[in-house]
C-alpha atoms as a PDB file:
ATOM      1  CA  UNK A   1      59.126  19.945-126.951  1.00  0.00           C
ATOM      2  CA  UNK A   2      58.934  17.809-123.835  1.00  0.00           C
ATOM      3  CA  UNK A   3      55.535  17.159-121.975  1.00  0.00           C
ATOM      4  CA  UNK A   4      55.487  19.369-118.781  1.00  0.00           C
ATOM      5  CA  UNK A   5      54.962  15.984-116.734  1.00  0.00           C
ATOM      6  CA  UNK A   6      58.235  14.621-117.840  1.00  0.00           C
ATOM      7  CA  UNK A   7      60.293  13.766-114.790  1.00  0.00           C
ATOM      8  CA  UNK A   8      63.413  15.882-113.936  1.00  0.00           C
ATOM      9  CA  UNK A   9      66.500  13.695-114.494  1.00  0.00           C
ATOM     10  CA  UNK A  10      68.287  13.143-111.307  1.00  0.00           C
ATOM     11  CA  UNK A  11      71.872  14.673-110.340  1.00  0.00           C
ATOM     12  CA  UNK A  12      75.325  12.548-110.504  1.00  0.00           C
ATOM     13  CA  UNK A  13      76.487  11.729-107.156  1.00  0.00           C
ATOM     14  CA  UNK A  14      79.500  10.160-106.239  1.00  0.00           C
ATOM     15  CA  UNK A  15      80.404   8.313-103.013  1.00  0.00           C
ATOM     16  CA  UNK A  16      83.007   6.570-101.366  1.00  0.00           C
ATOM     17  CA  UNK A  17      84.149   3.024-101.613  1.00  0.00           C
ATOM     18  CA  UNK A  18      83.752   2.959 -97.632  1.00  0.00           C
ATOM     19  CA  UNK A  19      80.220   4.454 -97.572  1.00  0.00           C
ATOM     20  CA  UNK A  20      78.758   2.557-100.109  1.00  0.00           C
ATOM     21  CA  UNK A  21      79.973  -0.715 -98.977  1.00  0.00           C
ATOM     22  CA  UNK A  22      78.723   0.010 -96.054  1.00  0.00           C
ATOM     23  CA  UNK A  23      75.356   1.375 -96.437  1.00  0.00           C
ATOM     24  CA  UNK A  24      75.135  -1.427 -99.115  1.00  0.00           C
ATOM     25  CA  UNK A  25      75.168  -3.723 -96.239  1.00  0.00           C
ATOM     26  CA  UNK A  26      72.456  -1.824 -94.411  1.00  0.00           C
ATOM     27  CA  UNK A  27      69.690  -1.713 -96.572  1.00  0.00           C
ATOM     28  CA  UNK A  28      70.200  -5.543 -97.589  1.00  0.00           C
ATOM     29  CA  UNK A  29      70.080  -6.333 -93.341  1.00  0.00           C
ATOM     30  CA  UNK A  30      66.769  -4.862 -93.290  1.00  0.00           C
ATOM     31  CA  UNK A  31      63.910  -7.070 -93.437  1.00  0.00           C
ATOM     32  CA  UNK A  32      61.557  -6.936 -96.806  1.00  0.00           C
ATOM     33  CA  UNK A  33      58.706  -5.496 -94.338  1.00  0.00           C
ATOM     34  CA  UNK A  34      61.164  -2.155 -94.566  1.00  0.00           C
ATOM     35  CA  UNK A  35      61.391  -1.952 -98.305  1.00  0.00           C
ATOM     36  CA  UNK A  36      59.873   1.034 -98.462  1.00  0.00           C
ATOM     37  CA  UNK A  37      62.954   2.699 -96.881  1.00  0.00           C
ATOM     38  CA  UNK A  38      65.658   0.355 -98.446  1.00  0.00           C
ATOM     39  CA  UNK A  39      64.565   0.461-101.929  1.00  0.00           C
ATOM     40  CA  UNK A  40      65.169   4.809-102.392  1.00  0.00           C
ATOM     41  CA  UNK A  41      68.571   3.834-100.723  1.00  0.00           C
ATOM     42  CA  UNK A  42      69.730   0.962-102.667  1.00  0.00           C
ATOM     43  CA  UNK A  43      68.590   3.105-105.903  1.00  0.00           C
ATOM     44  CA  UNK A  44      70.931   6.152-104.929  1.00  0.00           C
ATOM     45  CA  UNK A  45      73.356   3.416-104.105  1.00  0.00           C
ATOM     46  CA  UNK A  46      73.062   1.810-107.773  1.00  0.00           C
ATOM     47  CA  UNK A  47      73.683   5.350-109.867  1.00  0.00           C
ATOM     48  CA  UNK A  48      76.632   6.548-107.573  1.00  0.00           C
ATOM     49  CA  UNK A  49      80.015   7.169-109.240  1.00  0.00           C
ATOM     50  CA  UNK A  50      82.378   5.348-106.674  1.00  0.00           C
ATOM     51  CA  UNK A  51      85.673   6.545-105.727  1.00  0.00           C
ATOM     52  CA  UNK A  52      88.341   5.778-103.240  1.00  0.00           C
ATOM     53  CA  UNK A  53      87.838   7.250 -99.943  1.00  0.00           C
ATOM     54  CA  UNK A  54      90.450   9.913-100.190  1.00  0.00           C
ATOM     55  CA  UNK A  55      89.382  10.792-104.061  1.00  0.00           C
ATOM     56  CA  UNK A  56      86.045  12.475-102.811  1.00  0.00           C
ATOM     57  CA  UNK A  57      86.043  16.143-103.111  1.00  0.00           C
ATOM     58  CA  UNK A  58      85.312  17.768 -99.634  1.00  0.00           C
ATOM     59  CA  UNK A  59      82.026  19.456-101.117  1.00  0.00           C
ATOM     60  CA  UNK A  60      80.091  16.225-101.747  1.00  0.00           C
ATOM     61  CA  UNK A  61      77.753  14.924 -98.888  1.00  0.00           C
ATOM     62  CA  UNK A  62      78.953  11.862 -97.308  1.00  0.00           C
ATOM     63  CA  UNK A  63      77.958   9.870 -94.064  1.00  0.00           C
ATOM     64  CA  UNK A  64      78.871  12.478 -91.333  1.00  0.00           C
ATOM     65  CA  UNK A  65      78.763  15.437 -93.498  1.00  0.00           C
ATOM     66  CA  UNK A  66      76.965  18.916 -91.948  1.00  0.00           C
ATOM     67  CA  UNK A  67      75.404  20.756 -94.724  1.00  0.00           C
ATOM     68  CA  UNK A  68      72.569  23.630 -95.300  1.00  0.00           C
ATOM     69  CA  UNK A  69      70.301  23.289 -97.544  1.00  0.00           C
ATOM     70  CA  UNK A  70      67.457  25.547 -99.283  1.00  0.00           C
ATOM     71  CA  UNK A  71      63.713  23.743 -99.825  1.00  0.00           C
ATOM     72  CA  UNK A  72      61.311  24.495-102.686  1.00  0.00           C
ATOM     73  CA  UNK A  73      59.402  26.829-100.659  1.00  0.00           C
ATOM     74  CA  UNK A  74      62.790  28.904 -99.736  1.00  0.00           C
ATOM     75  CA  UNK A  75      63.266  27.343 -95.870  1.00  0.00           C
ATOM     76  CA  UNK A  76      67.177  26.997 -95.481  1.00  0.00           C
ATOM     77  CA  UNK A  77      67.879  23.661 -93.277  1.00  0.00           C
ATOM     78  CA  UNK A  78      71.256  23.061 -91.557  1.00  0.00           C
ATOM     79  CA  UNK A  79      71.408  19.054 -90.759  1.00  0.00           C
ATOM     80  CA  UNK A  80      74.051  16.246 -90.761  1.00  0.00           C
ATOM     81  CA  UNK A  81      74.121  13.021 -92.469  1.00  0.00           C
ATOM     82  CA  UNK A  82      73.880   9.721 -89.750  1.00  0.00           C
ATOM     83  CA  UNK A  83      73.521   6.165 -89.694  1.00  0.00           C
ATOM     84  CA  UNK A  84      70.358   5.139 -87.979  1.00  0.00           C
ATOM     85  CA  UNK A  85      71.365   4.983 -84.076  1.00  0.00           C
ATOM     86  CA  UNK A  86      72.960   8.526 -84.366  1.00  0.00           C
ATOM     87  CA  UNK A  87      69.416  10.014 -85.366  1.00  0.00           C
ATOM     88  CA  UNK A  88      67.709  12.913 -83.838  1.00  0.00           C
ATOM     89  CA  UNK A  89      65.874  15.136 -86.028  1.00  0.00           C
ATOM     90  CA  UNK A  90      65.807  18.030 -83.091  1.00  0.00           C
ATOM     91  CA  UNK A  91      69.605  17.914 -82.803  1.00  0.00           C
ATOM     92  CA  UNK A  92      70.009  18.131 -87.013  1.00  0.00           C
ATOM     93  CA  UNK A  93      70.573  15.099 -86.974  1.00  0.00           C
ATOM     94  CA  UNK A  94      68.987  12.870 -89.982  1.00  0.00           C
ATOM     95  CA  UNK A  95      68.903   9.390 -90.588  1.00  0.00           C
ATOM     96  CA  UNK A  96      70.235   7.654 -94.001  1.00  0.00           C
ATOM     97  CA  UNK A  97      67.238   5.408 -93.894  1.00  0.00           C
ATOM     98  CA  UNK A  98      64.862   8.359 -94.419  1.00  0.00           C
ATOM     99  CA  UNK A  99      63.986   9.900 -97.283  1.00  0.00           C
ATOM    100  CA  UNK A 100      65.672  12.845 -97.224  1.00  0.00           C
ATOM    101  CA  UNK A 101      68.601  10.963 -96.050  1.00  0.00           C
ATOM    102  CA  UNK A 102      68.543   8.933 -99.225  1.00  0.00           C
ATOM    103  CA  UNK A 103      68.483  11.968-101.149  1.00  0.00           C
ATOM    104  CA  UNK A 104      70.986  13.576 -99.624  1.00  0.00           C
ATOM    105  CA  UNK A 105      73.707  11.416-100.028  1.00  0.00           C
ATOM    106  CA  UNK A 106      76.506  11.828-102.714  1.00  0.00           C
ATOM    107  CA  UNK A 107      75.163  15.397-103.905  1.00  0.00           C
ATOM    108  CA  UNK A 108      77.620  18.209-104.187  1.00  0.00           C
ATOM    109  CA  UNK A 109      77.249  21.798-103.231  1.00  0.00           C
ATOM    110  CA  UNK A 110      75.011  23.560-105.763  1.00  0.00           C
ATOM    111  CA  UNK A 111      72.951  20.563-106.870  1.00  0.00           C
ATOM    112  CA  UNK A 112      69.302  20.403-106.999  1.00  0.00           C
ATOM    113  CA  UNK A 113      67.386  17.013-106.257  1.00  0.00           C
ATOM    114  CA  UNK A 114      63.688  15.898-105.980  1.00  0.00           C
ATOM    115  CA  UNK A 115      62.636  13.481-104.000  1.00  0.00           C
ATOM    116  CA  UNK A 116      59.665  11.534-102.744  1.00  0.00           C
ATOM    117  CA  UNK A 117      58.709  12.593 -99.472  1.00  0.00           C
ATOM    118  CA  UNK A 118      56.835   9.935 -96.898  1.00  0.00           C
ATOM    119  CA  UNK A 119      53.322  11.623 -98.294  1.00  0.00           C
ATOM    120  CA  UNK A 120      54.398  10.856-101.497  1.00  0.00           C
ATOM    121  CA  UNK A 121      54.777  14.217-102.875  1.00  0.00           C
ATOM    122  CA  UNK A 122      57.730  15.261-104.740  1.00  0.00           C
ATOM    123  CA  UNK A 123      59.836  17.892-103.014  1.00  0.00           C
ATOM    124  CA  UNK A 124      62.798  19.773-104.364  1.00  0.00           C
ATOM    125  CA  UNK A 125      65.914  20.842-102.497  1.00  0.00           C
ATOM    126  CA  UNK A 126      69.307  22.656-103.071  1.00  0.00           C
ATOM    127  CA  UNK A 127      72.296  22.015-101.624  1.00  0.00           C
ATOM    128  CA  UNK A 128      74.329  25.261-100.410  1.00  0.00           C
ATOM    129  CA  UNK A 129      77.064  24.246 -98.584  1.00  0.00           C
ATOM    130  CA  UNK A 130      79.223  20.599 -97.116  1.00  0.00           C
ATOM    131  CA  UNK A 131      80.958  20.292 -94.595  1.00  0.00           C
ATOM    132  CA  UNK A 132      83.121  17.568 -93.409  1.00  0.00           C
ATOM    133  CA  UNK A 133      83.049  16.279 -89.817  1.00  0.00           C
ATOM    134  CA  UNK A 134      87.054  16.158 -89.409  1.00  0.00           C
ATOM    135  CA  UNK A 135      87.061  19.908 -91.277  1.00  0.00           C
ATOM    136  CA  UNK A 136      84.676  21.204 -88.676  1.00  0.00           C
ATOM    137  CA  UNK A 137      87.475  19.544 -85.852  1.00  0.00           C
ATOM    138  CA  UNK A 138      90.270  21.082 -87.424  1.00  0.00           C
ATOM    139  CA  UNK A 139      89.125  24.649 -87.886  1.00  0.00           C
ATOM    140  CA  UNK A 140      88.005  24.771 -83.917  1.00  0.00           C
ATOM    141  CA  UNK A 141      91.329  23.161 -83.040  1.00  0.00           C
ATOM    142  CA  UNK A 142      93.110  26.029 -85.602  1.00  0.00           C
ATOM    143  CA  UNK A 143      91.140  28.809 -83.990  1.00  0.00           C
ATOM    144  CA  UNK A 144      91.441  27.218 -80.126  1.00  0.00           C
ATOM    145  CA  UNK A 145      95.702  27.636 -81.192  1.00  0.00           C
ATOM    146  CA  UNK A 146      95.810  30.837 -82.462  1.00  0.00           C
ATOM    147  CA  UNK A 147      96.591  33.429 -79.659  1.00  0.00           C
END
């Protein structure tokens, strides 16, 4: 039997080629005094299956990507994935660069994840639903054509 202290194995995420290039090329621009916030990113970044950018199922959590989500202690959250200028945590909107953000990124509906909040305790979160900024465009455009 496994000690109860034994760490939970993380989930399999998967990104796309686009997104990790690019966020790739964020956290190695940001100077060693913010390694704190690079290093959580650059470790998603290392375990993520890559695909091409239209190979990505629409339920995974990408850069730009609405989704709710369900806390340890049963809070549901509705936020969307941003790069670091587009940040405003009273709009929804969270950064990449935090820790959340690094958490979030590459999960699929229905997974669980822990993570390392900036206290340094371990949280635990669920992911209930994704969706994708050009689906959220097309089903108002859909419903602004339908008579």
């Amino acid at each position: 039997m496994a000690p109860a202290t034994r760490r939970k194995l993380k989930p399999a995420i998967t990104l796309t080629r686009s997104d990790h290039e690019r966020l790739w090329r964020l956290a190695e621009s940001l100077p060693d005094s913010a390694a704190n916030v690079a290093e959580p990113l650059l470790a998603e970044l290392d375990r993520a299956r890559i695909v091409a950018d239209n190979k990505i199922a629409a339920k995974v959590v990408r850069m730009g990507s609405s989704l709710c989500f369900t806390s340890e202690l049963g809070d549901e959250k509705h936020v969307t994935l941003v790069f670091p200028g587009e940040a405003d945590i009273e709009a929804g909107k969270v950064s990449i660069l935090t820790p959340i953000g690094a958490a979030l990124i590459g999960l699929s509906a229905g997974q669980t994840i822990d993570w390392a909040a900036r206290d340094g305790r371990v949280r635990r979160l669920t992911v209930n639903s994704v969706t994708q900024a050009g689906d959220a465009a097309k089903a108002t455009a859909s419903h602004a054509l339908q008579p």
